[in-house]
Protein backbone atom coordinates (compact mmCIF):
# COMPACT_ATOMS: atom_id res chain seq x y z
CA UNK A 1 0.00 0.00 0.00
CA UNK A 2 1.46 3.25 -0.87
CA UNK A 3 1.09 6.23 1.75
CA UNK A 4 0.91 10.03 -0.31
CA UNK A 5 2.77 12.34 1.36
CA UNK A 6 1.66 15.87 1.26
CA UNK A 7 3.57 18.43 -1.65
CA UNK A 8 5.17 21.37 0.17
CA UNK A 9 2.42 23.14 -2.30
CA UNK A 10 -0.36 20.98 -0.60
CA UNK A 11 0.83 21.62 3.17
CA UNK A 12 0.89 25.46 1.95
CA UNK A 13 -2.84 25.51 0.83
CA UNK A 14 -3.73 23.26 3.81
CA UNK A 15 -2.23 25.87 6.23
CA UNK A 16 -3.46 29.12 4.33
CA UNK A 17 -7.09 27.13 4.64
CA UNK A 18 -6.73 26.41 7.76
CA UNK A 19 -6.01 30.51 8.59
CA UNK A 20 -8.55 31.29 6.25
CA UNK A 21 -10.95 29.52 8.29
CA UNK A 22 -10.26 31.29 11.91
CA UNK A 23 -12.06 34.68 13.47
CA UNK A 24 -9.45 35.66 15.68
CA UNK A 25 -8.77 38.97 18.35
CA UNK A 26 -5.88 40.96 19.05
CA UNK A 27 -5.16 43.60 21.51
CA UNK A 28 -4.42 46.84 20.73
CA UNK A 29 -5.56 49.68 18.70
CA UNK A 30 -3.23 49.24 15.62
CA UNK A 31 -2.19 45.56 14.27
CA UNK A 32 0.68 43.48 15.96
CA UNK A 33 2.97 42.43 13.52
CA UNK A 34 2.07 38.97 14.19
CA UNK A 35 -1.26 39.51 13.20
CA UNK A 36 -0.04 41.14 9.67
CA UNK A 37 2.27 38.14 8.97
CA UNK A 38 -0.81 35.77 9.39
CA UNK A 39 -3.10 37.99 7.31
CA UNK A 40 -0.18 37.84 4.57
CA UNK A 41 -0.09 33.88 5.50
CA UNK A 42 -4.15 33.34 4.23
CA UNK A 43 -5.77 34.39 7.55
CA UNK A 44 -9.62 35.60 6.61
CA UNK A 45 -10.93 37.41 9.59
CA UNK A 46 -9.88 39.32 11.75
CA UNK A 47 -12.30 40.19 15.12
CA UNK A 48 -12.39 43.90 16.80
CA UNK A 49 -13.89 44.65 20.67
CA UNK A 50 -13.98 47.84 22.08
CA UNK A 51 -10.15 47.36 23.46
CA UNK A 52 -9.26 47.89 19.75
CA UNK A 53 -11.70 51.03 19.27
CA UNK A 54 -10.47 54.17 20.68
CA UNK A 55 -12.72 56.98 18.44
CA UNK A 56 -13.69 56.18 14.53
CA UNK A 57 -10.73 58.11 13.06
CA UNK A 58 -8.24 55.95 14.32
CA UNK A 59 -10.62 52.95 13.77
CA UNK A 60 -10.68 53.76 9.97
CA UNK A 61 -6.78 54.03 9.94
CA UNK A 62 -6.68 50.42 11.50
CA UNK A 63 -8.79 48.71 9.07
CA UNK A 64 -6.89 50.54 5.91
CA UNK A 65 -4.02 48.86 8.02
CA UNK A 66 -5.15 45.75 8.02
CA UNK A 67 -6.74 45.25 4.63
CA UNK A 68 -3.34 46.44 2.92
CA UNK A 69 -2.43 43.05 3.84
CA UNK A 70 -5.73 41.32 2.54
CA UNK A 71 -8.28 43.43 0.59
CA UNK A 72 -10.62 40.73 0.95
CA UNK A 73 -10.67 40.80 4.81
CA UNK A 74 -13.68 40.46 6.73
CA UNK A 75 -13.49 42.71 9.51
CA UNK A 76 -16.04 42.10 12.10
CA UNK A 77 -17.37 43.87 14.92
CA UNK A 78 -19.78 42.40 17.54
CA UNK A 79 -21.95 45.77 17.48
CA UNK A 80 -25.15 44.61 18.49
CA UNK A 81 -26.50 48.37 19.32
CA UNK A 82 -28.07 48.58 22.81
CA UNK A 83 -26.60 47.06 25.66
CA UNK A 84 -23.38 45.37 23.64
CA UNK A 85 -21.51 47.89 22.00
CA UNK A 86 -17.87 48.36 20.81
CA UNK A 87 -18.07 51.48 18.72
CA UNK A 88 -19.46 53.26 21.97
CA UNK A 89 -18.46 50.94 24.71
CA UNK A 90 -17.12 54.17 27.20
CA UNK A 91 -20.29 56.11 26.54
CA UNK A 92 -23.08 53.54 25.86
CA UNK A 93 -24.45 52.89 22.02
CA UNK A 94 -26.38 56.20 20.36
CA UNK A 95 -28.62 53.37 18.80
CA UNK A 96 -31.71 51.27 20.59
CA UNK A 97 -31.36 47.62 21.47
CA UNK A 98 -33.48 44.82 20.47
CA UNK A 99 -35.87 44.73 23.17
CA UNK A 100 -36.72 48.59 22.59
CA UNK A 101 -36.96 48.08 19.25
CA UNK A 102 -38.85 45.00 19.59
CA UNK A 103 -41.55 47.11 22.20
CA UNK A 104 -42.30 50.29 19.62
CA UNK A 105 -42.62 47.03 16.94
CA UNK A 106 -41.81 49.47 13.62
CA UNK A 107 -39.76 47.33 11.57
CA UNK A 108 -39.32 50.20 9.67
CA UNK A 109 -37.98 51.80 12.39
CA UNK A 110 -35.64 49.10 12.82
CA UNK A 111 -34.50 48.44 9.38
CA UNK A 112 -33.29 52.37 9.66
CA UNK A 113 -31.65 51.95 12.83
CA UNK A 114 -29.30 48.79 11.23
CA UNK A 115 -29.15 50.86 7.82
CA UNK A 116 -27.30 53.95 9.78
CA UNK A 117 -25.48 51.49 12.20
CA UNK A 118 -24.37 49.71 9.15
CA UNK A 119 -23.31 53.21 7.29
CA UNK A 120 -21.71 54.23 10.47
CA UNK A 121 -19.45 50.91 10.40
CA UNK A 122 -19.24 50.93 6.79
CA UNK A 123 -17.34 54.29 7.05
CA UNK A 124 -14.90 53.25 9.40
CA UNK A 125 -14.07 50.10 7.09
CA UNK A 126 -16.29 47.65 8.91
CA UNK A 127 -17.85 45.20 6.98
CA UNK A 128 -19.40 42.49 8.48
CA UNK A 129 -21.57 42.26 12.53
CA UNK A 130 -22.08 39.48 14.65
CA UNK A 131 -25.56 40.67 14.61
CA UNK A 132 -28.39 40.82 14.91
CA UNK A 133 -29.50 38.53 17.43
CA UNK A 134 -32.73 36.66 16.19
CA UNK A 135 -33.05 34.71 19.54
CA UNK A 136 -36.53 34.55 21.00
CA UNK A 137 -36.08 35.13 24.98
CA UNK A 138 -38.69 32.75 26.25
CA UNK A 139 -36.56 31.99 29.33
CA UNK A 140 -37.16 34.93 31.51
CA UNK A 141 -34.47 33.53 33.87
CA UNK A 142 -32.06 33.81 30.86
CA UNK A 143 -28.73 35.87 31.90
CA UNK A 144 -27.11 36.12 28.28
CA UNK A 145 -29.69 37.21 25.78
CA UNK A 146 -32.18 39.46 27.87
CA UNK A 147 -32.71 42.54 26.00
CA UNK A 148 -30.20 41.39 23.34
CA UNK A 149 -33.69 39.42 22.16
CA UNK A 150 -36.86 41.65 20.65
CA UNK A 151 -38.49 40.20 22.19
CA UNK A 152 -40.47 36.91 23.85
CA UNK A 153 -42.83 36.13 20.42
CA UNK A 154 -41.37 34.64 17.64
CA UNK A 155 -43.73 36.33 14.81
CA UNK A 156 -42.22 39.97 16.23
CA UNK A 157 -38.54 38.49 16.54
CA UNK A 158 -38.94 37.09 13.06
CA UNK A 159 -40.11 40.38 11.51
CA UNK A 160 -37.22 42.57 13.64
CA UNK A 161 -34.47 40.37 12.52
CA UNK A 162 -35.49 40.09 9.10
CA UNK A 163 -35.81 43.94 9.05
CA UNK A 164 -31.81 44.55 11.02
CA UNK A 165 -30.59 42.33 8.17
CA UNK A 166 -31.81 44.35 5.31
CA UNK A 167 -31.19 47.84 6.89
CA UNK A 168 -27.38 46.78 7.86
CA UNK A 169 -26.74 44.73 4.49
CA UNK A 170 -27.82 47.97 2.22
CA UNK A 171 -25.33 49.69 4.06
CA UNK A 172 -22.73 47.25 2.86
CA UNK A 173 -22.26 45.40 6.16
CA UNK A 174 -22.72 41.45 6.22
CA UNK A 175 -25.57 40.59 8.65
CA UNK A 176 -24.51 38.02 10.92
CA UNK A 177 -28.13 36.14 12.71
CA UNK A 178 -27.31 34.62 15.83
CA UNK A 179 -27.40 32.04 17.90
CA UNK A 180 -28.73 29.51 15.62
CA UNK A 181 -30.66 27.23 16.36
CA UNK A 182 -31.87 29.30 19.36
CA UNK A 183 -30.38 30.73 22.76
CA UNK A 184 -33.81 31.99 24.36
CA UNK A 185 -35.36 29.10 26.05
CA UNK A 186 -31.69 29.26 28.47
CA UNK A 187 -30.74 29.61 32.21
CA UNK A 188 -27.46 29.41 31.69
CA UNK A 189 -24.53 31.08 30.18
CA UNK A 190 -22.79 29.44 27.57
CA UNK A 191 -19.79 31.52 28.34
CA UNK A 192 -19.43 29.33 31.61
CA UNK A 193 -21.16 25.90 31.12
CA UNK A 194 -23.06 23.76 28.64
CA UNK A 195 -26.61 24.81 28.51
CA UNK A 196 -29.82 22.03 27.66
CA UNK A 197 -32.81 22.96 26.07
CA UNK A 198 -35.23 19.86 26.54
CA UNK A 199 -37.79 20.85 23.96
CA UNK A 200 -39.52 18.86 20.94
CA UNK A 201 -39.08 19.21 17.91
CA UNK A 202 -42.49 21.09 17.21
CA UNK A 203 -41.61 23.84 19.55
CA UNK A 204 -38.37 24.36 18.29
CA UNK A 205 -39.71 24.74 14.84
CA UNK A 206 -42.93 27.18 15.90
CA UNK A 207 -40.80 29.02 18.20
CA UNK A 208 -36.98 29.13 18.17
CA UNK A 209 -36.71 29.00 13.98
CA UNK A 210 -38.64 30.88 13.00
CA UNK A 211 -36.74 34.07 13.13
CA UNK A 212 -33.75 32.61 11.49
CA UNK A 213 -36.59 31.77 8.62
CA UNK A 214 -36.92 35.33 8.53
CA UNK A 215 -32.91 36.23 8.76
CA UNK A 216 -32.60 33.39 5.56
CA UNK A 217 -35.63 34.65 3.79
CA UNK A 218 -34.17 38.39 3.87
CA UNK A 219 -30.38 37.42 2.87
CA UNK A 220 -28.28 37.05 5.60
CA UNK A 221 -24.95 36.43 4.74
CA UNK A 222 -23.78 34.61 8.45
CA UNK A 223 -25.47 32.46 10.49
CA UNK A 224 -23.80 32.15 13.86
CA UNK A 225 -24.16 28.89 16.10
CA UNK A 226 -25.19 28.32 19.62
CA UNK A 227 -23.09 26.33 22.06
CA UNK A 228 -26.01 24.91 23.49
CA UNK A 229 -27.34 21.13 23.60
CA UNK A 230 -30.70 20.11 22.38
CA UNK A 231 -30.89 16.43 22.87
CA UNK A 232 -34.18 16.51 20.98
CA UNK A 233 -31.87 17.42 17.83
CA UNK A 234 -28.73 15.49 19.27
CA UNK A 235 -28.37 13.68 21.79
CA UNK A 236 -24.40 14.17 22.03
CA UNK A 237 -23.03 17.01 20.69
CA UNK A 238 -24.16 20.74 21.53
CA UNK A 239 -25.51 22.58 18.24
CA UNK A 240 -22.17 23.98 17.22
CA UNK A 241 -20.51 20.83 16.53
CA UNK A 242 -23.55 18.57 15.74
CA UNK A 243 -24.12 17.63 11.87
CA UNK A 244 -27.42 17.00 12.65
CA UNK A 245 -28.28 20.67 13.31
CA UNK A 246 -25.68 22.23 10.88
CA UNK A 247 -26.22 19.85 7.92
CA UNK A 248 -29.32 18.51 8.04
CA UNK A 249 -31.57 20.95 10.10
CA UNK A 250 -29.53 24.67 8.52
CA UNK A 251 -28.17 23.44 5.40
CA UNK A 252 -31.01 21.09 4.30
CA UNK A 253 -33.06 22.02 1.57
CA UNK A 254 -37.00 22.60 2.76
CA UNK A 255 -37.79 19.35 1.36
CA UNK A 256 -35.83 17.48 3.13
CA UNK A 257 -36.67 19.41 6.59
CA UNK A 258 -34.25 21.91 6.60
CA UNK A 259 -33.84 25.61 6.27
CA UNK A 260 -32.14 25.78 2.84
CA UNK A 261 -29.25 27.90 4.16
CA UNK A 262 -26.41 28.28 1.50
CA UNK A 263 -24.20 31.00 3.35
CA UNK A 264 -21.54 31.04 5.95
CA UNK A 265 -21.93 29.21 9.09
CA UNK A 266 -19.86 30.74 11.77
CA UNK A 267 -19.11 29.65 15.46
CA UNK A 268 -19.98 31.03 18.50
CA UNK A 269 -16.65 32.00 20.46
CA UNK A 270 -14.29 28.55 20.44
CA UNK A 271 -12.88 29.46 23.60
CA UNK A 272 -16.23 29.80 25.37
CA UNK A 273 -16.21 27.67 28.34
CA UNK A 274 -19.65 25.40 26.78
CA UNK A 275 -16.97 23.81 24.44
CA UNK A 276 -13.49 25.03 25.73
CA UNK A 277 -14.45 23.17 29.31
CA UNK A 278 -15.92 20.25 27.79
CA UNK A 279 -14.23 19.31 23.87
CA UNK A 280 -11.27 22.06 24.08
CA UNK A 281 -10.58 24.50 21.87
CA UNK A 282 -8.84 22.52 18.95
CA UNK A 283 -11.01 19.65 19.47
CA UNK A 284 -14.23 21.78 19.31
CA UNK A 285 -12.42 23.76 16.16
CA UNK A 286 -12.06 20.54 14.31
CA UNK A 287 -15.55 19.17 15.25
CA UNK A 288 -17.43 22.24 14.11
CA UNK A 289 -15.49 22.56 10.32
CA UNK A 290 -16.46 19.00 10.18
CA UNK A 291 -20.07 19.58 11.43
CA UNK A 292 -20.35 22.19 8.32
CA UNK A 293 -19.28 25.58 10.20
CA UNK A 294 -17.04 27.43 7.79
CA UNK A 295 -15.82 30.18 10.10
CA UNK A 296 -14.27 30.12 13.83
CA UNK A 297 -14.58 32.52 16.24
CA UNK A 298 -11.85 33.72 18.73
CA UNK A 299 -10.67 36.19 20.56
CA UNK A 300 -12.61 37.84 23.06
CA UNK A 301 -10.98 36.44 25.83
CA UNK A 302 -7.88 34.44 24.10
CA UNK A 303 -6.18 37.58 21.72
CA UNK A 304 -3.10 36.20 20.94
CA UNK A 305 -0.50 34.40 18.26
CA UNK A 306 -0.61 31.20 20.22
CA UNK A 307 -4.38 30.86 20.47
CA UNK A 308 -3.77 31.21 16.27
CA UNK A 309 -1.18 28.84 15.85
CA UNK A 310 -2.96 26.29 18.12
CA UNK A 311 -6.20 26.18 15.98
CA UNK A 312 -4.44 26.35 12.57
CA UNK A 313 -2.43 23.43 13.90
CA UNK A 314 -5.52 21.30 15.29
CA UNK A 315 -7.13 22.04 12.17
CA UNK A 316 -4.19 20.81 9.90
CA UNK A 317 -3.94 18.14 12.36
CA UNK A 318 -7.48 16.99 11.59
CA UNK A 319 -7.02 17.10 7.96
CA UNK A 320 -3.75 14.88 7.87
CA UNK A 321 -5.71 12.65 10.34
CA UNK A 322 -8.67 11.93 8.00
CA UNK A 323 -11.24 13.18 11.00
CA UNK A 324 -11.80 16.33 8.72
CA UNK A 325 -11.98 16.07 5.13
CA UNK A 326 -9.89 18.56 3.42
CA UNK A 327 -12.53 19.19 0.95
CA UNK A 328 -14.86 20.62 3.93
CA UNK A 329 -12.04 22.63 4.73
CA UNK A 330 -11.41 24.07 1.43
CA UNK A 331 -15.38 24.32 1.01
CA UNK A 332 -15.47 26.30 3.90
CA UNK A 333 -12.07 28.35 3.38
CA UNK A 334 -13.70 29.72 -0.35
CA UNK A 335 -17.29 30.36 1.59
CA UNK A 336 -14.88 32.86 3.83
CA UNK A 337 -13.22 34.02 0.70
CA UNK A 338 -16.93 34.61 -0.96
CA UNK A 339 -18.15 36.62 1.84
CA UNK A 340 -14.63 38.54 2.03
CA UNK A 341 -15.05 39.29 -2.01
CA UNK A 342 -18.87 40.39 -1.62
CA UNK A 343 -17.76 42.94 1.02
CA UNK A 344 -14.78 44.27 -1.05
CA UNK A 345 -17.36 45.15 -3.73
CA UNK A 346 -20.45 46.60 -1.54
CA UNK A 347 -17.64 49.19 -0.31
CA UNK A 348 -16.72 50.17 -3.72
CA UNK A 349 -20.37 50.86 -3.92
């Protein structure tokens, strides 16, 4: 039996897809050279909190900075407007939050509020949110989504979230619906432990999908998944690393049961202690490419070159182990690349 042995021309691509894949953080409020040799390297993404945000002049210098090295970089910004805010994290956001927008109930309203949210990002070289959240807060005992939600009725959270995605998308922004398939119906934060939602089927279909019918419906260009477990769906694995709810339940055509969703799947935060406490980080990376996520998220907490090198290794790792297929990797590499293109264009208008 012969054994191939990877071209120094294969291990390349595998590594630059491997980089391609990952969100990542960084500290400070102008790009560590680390970060520019990784970007030069095949790295995709590149994640910005309000320690990176000192006042939108120097924001727009940062991101010229950073897509010199990439002009296809997706830049993104967990700007949810409201209570979690990074543009205006010293003062407080200038725009309402989902649960005031969700109690005047003008989607119109709404879709105007994302639209100049969207411009305002836009401007500073932003192009793509980890919003909105389309979560339906039916747990009232819920300490991570809260007013983050619009609301406790699906029908108004489906309209909301459908109307955020077209007002920040015209501005050029990728939307980015979270957490899929639904954080609401919660009592505990997936920050610090695993959370179980125990509900059938039918409820999760009449309840938590329905807004992220709504997000698909109106062209959202992310997806983001929940670290939660829904044993109902699967039995083992929490929703971020579960095929079951990425492939068949997001990906699946209508016919087939699922929601017919053809854009980029992105994790939750890898480091988050639902997955980092129970799979680890590289583990959890490697299980959610091969679940059919096509983007990892990083760096809230863990902002550094190691935290990098760790995941592009795991993920190489997997590949050269046969427990990820490097054609889901490269699948989900180009889906990066995609998004990164359409955002390129939108900002040359």
């Amino acid at each position: 039996m012969s054994i191939l042995v990877p071209t120094v021309q294969d291990s390349d691509q595998l590594h630059r897809d491997a980089l391609t894949v990952l969100q990542p953080g960084f500290v400070g409020t102008e790009p560590p050279e680390w970060l520019r040799r990784h970007l030069a390297a095949g790295l995709g993404s590149v994640a910005l909190f309000d320690r990176n945000v000192a006042d939108l002049d120097q924001l727009s210098a940062l991101t010229r900075a950073l897509r010199a090295e990439n002009p296809d970089l997706l830049i993104a910004i967990d700007e949810e407007s409201g209570d979690v805010t990074r543009l205006e994290a010293g003062s407080g956001s200038s725009w309402p939050g989902n649960l005031a927008l969700g109690a005047i109930d003008d989607p119109a309203l709404t879709r105007d509020v994302a639209r100049e949210l969207g411009r305002a990002l836009a401007a500073a070289g932003v192009n793509y949110n980890w919003a909105p959240t389309a979560d339906v807060n039916s747990n009232p005992r819920n300490p991570v989504i809260g007013v983050r939600s619009f609301g406790a009725d699906p029908e108004l959270c489906a309209r909301h979230t459908a109307a955020w995605v077209e007002g920040l998308q015209s501005a050029g922004v990728a939307a980015c619906s979270k957490h899929f398939p639904g954080h609401g119906d919660t009592a505990v934060d997936s920050h610090h432990g695993l959370p179980v939602i125990d509900v059938d089927l039918d409820v999760l279909r009449a309840r938590d999908l329905v807004p992220f019918q709504a997000a698909i419906a109106a062209g959202t260009k992310a997806v983001m998944t929940a670290h939660i477990m829904i044993p109902a769906l699967d039995p083992k694995l929490p929703a971020t690393l579960s095929p079951t709810v990425l492939r068949d339940l997001l990906r699946a055509a209508p016919a087939d049961g699922g929601l017919g969703y053809q854009g980029l799947i992105v994790s939750d935060a890898i480091e988050m202690g639902a997955i980092a406490d129970t799979f680890g980080m590289g583990e959890g990376t490697v299980l959610a490419l091969a679940a059919g996520a096509d983007a990892i998220c990083v760096g809230g907490g863990l902002a550094d070159e190691e935290t990098v090198l760790m995941l592009r290794d795991a993920i190489v790792a997997g590949v050269r182990s046969g427990r990820l297929a490097e054609e889901r990797l490269a699948d989900a590499a180009e889906r990066v690349r995609s998004l990164g293109s359409w955002g390129r264009i939108a900002a040359q208008g």
